[in-house]
N, C-alpha and C. Protein backbone atom coordinates (compact mmCIF):
# COMPACT_ATOMS: atom_id res chain seq x y z
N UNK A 1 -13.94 -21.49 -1.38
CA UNK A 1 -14.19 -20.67 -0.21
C UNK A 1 -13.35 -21.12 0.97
N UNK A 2 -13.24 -22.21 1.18
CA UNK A 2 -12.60 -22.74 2.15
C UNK A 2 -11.01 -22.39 2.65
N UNK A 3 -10.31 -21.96 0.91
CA UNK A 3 -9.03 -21.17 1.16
C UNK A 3 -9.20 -19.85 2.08
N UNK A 4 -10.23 -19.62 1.90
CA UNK A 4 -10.68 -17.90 2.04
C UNK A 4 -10.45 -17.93 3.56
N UNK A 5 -11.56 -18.41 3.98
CA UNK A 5 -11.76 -18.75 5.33
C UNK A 5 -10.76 -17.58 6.60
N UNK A 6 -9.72 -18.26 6.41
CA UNK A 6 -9.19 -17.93 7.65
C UNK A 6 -8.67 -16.21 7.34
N UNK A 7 -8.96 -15.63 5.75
CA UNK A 7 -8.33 -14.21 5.78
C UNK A 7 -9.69 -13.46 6.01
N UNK A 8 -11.34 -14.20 5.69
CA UNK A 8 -12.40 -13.44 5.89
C UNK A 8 -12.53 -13.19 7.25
N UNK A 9 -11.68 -13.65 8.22
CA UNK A 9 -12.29 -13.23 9.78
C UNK A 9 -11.61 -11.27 9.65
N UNK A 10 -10.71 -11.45 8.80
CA UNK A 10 -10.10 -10.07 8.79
C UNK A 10 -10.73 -9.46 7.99
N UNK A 11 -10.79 -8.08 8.27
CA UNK A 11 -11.45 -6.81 7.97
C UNK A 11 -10.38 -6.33 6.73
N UNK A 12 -10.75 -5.82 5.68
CA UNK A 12 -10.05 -5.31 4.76
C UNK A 12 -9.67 -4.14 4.81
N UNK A 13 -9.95 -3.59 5.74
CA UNK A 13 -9.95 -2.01 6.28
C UNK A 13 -8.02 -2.00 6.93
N UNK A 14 -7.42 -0.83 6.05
CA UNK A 14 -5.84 -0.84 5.95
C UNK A 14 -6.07 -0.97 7.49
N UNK A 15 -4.19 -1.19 7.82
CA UNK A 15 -3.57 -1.64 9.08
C UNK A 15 -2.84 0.36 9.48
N UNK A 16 -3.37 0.46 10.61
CA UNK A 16 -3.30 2.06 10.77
C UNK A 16 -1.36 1.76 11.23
N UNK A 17 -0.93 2.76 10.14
CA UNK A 17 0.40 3.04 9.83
C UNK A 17 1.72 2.83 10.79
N UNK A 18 1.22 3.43 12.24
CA UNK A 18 1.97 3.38 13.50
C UNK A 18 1.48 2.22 13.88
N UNK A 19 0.63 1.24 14.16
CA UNK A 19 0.73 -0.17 14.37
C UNK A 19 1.69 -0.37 13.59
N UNK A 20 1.33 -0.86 12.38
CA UNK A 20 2.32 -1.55 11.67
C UNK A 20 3.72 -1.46 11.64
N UNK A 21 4.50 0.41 11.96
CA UNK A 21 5.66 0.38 12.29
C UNK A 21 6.26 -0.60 13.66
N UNK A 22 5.39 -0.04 14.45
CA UNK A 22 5.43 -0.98 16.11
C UNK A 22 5.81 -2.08 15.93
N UNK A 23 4.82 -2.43 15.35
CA UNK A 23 4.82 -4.29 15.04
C UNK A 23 6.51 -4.84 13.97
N UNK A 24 6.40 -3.95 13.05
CA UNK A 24 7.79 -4.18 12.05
C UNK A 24 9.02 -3.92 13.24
N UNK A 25 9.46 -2.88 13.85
CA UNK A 25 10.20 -2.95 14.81
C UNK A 25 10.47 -3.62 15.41
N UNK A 26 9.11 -4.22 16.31
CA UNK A 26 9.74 -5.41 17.46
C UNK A 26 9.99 -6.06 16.88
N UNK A 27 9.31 -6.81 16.03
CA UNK A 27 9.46 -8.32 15.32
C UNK A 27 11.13 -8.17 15.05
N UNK A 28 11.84 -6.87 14.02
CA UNK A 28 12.85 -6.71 13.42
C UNK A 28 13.49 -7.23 14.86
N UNK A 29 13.41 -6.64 15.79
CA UNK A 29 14.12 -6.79 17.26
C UNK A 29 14.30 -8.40 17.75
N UNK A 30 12.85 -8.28 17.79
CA UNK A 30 13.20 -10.05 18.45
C UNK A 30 13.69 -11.09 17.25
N UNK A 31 13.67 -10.83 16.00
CA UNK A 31 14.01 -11.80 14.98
C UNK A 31 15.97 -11.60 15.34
N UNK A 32 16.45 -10.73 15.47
CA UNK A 32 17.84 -10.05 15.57
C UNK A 32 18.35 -10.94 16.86
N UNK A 33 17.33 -10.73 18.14
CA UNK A 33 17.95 -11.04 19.12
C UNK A 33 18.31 -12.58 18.84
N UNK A 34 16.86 -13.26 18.46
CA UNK A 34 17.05 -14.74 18.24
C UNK A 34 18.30 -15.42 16.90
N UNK A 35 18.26 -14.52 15.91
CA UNK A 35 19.50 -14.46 15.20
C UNK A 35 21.27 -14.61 15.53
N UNK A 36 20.95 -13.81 17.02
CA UNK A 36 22.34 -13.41 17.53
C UNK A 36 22.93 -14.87 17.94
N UNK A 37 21.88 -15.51 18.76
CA UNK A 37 22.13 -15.95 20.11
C UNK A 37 23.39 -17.00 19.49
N UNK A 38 22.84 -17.47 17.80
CA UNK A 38 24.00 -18.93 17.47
C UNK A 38 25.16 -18.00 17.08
N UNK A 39 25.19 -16.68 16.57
CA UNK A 39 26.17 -15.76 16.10
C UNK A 39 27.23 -15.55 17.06
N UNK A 40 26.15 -15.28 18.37
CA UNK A 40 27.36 -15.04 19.47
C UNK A 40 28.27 -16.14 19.95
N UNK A 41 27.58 -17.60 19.70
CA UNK A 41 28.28 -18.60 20.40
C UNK A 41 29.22 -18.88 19.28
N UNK A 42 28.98 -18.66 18.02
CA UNK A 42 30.25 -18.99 17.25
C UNK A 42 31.45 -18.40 17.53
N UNK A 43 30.85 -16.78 17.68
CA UNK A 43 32.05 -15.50 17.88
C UNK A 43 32.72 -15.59 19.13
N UNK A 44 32.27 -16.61 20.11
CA UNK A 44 33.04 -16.50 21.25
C UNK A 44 33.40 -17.83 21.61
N UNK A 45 33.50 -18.84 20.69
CA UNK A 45 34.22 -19.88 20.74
C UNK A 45 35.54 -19.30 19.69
N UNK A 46 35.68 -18.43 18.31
CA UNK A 46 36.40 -18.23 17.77
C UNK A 46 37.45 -17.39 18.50
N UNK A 47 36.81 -16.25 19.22
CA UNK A 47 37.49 -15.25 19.62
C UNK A 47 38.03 -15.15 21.19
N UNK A 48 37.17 -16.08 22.07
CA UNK A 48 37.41 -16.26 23.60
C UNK A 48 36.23 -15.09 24.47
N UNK A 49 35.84 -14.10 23.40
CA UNK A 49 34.88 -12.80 23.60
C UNK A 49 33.51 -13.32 23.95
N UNK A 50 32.89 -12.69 24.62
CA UNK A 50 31.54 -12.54 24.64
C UNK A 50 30.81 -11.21 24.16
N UNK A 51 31.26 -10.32 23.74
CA UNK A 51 30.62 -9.23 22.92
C UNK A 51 30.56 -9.13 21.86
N UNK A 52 29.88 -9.43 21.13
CA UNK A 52 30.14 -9.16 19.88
C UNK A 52 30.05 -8.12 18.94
N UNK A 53 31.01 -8.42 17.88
CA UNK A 53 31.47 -7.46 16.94
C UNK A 53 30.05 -7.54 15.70
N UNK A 54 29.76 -6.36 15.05
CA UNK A 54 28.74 -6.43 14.21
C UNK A 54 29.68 -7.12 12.80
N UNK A 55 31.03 -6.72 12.29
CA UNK A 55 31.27 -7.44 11.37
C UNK A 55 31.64 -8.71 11.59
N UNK A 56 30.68 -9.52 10.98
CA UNK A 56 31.03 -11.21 10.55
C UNK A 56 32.39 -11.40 10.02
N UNK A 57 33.02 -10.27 9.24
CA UNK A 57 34.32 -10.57 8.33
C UNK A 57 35.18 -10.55 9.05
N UNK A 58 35.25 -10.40 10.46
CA UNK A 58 36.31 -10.10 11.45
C UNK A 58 36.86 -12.05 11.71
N UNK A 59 35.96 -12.77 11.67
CA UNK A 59 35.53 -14.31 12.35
C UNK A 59 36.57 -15.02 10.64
N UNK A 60 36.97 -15.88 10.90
CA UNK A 60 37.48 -17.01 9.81
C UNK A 60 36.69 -17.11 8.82
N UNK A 61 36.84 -17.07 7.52
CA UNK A 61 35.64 -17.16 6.71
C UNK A 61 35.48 -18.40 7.16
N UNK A 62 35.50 -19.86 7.70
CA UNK A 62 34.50 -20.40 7.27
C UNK A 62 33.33 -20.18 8.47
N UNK A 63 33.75 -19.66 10.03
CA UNK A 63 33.17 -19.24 10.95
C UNK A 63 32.14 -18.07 10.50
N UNK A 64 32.59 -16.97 9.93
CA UNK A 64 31.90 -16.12 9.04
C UNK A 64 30.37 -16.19 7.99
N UNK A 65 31.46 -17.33 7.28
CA UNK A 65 30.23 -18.00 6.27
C UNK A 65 28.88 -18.74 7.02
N UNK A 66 29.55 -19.69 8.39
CA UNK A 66 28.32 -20.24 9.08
C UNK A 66 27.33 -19.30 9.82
N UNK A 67 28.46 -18.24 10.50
CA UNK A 67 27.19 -17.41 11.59
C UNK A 67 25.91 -16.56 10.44
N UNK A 68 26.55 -16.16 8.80
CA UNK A 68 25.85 -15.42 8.76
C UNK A 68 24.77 -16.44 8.21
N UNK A 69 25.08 -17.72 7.60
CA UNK A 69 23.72 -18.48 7.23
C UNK A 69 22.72 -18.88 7.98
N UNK A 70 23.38 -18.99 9.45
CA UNK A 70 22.46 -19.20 10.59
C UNK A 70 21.55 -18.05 10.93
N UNK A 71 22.40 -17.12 10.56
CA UNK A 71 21.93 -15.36 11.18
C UNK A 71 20.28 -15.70 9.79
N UNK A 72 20.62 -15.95 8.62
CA UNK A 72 19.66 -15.75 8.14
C UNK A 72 18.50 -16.51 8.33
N UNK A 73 19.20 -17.64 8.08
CA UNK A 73 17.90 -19.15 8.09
C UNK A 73 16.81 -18.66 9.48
N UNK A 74 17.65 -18.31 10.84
CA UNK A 74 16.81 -17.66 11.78
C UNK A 74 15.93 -16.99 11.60
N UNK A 75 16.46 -15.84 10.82
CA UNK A 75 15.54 -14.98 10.66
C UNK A 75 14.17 -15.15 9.89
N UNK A 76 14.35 -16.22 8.44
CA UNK A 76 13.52 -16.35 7.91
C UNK A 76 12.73 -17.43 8.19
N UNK A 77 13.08 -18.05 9.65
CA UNK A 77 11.86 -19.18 10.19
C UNK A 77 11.19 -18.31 11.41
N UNK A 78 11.72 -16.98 11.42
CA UNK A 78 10.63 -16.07 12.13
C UNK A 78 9.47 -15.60 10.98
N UNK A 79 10.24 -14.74 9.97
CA UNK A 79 9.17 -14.37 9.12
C UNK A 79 9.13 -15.36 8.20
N UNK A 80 9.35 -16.22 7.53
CA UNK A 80 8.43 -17.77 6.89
C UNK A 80 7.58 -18.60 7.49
N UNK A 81 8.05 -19.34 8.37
CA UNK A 81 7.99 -20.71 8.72
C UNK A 81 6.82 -20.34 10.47
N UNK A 82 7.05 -19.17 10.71
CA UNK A 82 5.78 -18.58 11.56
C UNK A 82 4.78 -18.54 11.55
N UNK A 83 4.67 -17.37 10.42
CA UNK A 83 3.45 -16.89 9.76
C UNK A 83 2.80 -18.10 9.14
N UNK A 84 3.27 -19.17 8.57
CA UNK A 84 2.86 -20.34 7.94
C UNK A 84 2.48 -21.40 8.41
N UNK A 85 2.83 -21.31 9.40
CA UNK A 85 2.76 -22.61 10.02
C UNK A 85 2.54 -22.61 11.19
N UNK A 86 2.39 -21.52 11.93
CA UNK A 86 2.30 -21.52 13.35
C UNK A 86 1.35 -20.06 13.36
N UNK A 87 0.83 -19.08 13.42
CA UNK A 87 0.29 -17.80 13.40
C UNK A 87 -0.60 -17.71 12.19
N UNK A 88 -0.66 -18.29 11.25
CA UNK A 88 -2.09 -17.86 10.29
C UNK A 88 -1.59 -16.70 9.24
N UNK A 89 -0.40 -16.20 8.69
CA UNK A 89 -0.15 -15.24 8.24
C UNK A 89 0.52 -14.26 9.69
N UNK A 90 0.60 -14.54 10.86
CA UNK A 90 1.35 -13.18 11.49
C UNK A 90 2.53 -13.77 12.15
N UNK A 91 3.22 -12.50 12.27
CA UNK A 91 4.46 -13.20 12.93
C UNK A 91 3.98 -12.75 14.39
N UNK A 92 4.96 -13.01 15.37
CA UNK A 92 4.51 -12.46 16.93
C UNK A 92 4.13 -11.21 17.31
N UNK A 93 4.43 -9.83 16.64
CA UNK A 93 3.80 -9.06 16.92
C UNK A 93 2.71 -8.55 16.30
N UNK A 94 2.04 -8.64 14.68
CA UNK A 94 1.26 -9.01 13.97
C UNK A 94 0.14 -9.37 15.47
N UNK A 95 0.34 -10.56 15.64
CA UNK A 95 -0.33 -11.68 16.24
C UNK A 95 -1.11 -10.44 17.76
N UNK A 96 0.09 -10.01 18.14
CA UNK A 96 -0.77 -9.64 18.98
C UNK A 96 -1.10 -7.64 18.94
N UNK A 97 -0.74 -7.18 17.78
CA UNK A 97 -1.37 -6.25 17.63
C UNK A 97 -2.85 -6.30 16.49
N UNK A 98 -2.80 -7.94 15.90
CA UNK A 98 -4.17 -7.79 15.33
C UNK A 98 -4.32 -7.64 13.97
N UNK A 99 -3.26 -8.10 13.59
CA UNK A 99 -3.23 -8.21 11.96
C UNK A 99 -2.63 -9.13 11.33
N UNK A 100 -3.07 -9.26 10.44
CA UNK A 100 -2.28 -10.36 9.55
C UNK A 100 -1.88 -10.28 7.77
N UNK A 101 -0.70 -11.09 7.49
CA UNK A 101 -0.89 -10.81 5.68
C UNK A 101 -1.79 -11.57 5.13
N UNK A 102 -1.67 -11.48 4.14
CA UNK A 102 -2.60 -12.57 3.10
C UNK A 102 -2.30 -12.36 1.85
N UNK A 103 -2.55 -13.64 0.59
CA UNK A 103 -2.11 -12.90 -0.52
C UNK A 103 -3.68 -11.70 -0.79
N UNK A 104 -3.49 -11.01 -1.99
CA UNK A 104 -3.76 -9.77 -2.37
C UNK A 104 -5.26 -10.65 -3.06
N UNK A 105 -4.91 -11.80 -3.60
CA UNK A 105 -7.00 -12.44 -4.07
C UNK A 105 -7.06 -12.87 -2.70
N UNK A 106 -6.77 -12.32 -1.64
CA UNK A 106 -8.11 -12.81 -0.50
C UNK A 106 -7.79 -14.12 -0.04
N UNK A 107 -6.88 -15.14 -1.11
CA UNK A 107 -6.45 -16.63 -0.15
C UNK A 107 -5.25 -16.43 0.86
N UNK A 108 -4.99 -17.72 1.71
CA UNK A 108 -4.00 -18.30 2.45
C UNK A 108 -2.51 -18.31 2.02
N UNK A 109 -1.97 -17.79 2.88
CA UNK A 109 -0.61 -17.26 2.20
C UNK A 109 0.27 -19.21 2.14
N UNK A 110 0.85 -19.11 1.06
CA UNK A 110 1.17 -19.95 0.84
C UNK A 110 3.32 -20.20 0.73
N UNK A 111 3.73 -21.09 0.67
CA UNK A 111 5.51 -21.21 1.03
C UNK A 111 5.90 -19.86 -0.17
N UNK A 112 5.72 -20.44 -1.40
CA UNK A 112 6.15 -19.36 -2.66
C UNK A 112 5.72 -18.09 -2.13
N UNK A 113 4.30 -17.61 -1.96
CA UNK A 113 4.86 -16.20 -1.68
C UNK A 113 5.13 -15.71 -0.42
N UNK A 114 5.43 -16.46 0.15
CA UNK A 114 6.12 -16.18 1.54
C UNK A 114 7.74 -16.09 1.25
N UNK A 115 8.42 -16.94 0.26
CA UNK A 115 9.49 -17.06 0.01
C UNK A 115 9.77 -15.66 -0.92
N UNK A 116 8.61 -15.59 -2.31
CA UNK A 116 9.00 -14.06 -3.15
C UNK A 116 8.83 -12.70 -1.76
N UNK A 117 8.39 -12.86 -0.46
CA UNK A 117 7.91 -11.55 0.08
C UNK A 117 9.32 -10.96 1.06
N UNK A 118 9.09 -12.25 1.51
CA UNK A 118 10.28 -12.30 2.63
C UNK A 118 12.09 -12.43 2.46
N UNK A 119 11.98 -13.35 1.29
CA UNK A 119 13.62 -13.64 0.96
C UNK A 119 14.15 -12.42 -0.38
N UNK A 120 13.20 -12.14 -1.33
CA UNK A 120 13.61 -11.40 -2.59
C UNK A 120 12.75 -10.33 -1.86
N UNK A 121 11.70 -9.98 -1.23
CA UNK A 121 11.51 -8.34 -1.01
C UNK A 121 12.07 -7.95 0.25
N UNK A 122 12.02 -8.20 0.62
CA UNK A 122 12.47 -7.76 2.32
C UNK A 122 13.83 -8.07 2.49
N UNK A 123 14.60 -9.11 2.21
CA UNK A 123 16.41 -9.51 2.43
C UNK A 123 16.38 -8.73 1.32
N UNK A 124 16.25 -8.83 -0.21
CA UNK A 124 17.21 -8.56 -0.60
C UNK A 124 17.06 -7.30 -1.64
N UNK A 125 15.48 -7.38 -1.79
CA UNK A 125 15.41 -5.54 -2.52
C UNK A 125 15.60 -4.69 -1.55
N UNK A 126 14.65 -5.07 -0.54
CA UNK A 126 14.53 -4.03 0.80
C UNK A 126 15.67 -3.78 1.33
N UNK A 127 16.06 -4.57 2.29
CA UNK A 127 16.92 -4.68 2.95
C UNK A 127 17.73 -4.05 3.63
N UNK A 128 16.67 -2.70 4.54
CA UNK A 128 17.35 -1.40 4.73
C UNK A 128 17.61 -2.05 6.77
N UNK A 129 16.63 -2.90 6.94
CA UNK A 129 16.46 -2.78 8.60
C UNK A 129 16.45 -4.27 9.18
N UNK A 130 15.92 -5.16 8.29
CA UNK A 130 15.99 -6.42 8.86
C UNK A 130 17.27 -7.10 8.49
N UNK A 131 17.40 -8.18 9.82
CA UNK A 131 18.80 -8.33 10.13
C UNK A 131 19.27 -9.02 9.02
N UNK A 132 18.64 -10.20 8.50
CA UNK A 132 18.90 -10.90 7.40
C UNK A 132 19.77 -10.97 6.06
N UNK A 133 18.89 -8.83 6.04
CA UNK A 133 19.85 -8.36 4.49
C UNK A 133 21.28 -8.16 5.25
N UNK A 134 21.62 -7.90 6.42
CA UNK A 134 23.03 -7.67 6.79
C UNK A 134 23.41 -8.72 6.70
N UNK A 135 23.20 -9.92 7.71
CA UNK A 135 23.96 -11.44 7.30
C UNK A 135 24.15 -11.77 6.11
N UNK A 136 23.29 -11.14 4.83
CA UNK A 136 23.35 -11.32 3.24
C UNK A 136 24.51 -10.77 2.95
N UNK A 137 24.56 -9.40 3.15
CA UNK A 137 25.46 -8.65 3.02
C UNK A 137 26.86 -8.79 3.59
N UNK A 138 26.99 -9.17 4.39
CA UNK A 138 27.96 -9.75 5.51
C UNK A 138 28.73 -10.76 4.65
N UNK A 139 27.73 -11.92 3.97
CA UNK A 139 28.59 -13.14 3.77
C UNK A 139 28.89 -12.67 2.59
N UNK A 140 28.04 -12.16 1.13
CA UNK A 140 29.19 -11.27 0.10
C UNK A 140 30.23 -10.94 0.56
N UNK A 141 30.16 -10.00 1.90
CA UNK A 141 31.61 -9.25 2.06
C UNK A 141 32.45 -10.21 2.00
N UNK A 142 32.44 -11.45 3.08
CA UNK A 142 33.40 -12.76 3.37
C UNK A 142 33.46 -13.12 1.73
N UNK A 143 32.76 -13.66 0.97
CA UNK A 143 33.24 -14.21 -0.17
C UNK A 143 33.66 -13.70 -0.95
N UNK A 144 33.43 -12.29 -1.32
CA UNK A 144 34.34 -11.38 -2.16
C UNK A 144 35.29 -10.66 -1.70
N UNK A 145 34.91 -10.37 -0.72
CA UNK A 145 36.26 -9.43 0.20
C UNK A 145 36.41 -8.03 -0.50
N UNK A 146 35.02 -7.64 -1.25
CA UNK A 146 34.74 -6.17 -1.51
C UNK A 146 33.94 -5.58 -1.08
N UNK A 147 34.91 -4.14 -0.33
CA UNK A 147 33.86 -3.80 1.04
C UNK A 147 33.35 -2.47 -0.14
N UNK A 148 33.75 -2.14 -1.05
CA UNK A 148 32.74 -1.38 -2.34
C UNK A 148 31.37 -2.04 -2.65
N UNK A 149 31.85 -3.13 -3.19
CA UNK A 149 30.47 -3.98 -3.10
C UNK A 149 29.48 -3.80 -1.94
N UNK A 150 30.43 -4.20 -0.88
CA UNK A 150 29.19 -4.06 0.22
C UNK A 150 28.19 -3.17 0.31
N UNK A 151 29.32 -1.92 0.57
CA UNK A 151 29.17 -0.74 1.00
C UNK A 151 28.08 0.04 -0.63
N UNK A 152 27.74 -0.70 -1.40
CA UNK A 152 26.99 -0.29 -2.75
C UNK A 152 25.87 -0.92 -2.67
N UNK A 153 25.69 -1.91 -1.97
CA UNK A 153 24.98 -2.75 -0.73
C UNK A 153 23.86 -2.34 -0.11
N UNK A 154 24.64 -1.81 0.45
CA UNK A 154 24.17 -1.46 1.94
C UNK A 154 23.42 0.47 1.43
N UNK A 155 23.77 0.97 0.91
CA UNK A 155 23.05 2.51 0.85
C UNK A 155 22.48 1.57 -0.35
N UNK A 156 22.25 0.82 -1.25
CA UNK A 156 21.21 0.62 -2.07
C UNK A 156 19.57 0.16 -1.53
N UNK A 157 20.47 -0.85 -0.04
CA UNK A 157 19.53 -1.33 0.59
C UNK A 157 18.54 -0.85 1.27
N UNK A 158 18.93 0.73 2.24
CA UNK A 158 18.47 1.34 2.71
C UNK A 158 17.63 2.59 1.44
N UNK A 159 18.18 3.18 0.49
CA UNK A 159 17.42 3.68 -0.59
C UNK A 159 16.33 3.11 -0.62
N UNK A 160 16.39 1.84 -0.78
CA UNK A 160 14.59 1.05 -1.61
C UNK A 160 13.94 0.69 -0.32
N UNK A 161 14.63 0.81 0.85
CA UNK A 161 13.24 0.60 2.23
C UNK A 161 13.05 2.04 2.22
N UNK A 162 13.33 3.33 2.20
CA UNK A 162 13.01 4.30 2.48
C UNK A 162 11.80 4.69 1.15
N UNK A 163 12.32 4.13 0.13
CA UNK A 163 11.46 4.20 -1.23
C UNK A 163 9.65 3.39 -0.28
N UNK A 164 10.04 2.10 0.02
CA UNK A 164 8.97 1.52 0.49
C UNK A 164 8.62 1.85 1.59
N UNK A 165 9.02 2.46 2.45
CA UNK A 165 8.05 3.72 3.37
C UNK A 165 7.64 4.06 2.80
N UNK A 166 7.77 4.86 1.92
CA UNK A 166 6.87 5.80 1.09
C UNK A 166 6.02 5.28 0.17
N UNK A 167 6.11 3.83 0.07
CA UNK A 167 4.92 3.78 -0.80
C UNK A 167 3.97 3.01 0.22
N UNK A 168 4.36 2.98 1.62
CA UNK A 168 3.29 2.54 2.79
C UNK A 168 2.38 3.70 2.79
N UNK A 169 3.33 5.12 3.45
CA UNK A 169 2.68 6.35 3.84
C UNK A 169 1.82 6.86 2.92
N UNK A 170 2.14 6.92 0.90
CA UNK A 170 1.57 7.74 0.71
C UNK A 170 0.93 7.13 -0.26
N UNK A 171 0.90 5.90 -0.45
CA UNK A 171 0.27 5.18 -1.77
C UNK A 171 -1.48 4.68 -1.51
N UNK A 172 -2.27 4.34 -1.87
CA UNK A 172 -3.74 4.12 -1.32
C UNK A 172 -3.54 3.12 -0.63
N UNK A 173 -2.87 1.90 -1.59
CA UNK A 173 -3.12 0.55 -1.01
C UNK A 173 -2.51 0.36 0.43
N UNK A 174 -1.62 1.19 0.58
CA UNK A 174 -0.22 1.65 1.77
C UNK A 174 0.13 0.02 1.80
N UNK A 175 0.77 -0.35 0.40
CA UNK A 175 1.77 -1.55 0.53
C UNK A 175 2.99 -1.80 0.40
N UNK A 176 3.91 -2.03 1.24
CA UNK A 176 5.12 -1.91 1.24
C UNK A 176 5.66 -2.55 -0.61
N UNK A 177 6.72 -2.46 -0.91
CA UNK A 177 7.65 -3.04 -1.67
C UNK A 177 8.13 -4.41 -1.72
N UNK A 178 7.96 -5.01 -0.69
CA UNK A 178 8.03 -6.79 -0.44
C UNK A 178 6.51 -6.70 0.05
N UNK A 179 5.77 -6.12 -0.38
CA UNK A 179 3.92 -6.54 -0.28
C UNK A 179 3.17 -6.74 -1.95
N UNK A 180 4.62 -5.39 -2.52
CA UNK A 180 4.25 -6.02 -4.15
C UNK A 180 4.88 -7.17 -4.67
N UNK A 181 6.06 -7.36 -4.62
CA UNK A 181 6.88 -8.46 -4.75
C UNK A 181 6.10 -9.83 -4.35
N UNK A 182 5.34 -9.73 -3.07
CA UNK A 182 4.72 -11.10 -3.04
C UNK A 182 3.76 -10.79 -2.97
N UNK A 183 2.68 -10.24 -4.00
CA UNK A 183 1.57 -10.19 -4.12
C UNK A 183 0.65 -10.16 -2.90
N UNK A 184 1.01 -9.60 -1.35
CA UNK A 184 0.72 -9.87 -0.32
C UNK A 184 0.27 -8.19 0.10
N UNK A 185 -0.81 -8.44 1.11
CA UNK A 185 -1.28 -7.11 2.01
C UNK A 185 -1.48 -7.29 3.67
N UNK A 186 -1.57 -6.31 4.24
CA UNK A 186 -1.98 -6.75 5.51
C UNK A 186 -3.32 -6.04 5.67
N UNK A 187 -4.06 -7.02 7.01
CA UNK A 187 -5.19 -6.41 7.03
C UNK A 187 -5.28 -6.66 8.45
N UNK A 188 -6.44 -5.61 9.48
CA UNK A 188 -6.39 -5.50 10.68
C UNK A 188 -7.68 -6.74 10.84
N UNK A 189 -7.82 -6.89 12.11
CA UNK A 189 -8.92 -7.98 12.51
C UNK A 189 -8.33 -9.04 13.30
N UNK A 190 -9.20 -10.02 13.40
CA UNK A 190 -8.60 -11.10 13.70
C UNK A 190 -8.62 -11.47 14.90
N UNK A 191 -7.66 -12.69 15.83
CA UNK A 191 -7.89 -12.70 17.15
C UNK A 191 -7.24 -11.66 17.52
């Protein structure tokens, strides 16, 4: 019982649809902004610029190769290393719109499926909106230098998040595609 604990303060009653977009948005937003900030200082020690360019492949591969691992690791100590260790299952907007994940038996989300939800559903099946699958995508481009690849990528990426809208909007459980992947749900409640 004691695993239980901290997901029984939450109500099992689904997370109403437009929260949860809200909440996926900002987070996507502020995970991006905080992503940028080492991206930009690479790109404008390389380039003399302060604006930056969205392609990484423009930068030296090995400048390339670093911004986008940073771009990711960022991202995934917003949605990993947050929710886990600091928030109870939520990331910052979660947190303050009132919901949280959990795995799907009712325990404490744990590193593994935080790692199957976030890194293999969300970077890299999903991977239509969060910044991560682009830095993914980004550093393929740099190491292969096939913008087919990419570009086979990138509309695959966006296909299977639009697939997982739809299995938010119209499925009972309304669980995303990186909610099956890591055996994970969200539920409203909480502080």
């Amino acid at each position: 019982m004691g695993a239980q604990s901290g997901a029984l303060a939450f109500q099992s009653e689904k997370v109403n649809i437009f929260r949860r977009a809200i909440a996926a948005l900002f987070d996507i937003y502020i995970s991006s902004v905080l992503a940028n900030i080492p991206i930009l200082i690479i790109y404008s020690i390389e380039t003399g610029e302060t604006q930056m360019t969205r392609d990484l492949s423009s930068l030296s591969t090995l400048s390339g190769i670093l911004a986008s691992v940073l771009g990711i690791l960022i991202v995934s100590v917003y949605y990993i290393v947050i929710p886990l260790y600091k928030f109870d299952g939520q990331t910052l907007m979660k947190r303050l719109l009132g919901f949280k994940i959990i795995k799907t038996d009712g325990t404490k989300l744990d590193l593994k499926t935080m790692l199957k939800r976030e890194i293999l559903g969300s970077m890299i099946v999903e991977g239509g909106f969060v910044s991560s699958a682009n830095y993914l995508r980004q550093l393929i481009l740099i190491l292969t230098g096939s913008q087919l690849l990419y570009t086979g990528l990138l509309y695959t990426s966006f296909a299977t998040t639009i697939l997982s809208i739809i299995f938010i909007l119209f499925s009972k459980k309304q669980r995303a595609l990186h909610d099956y992947i890591g055996n994970t749900k969200v539920l409203r409640g909480g502080e």
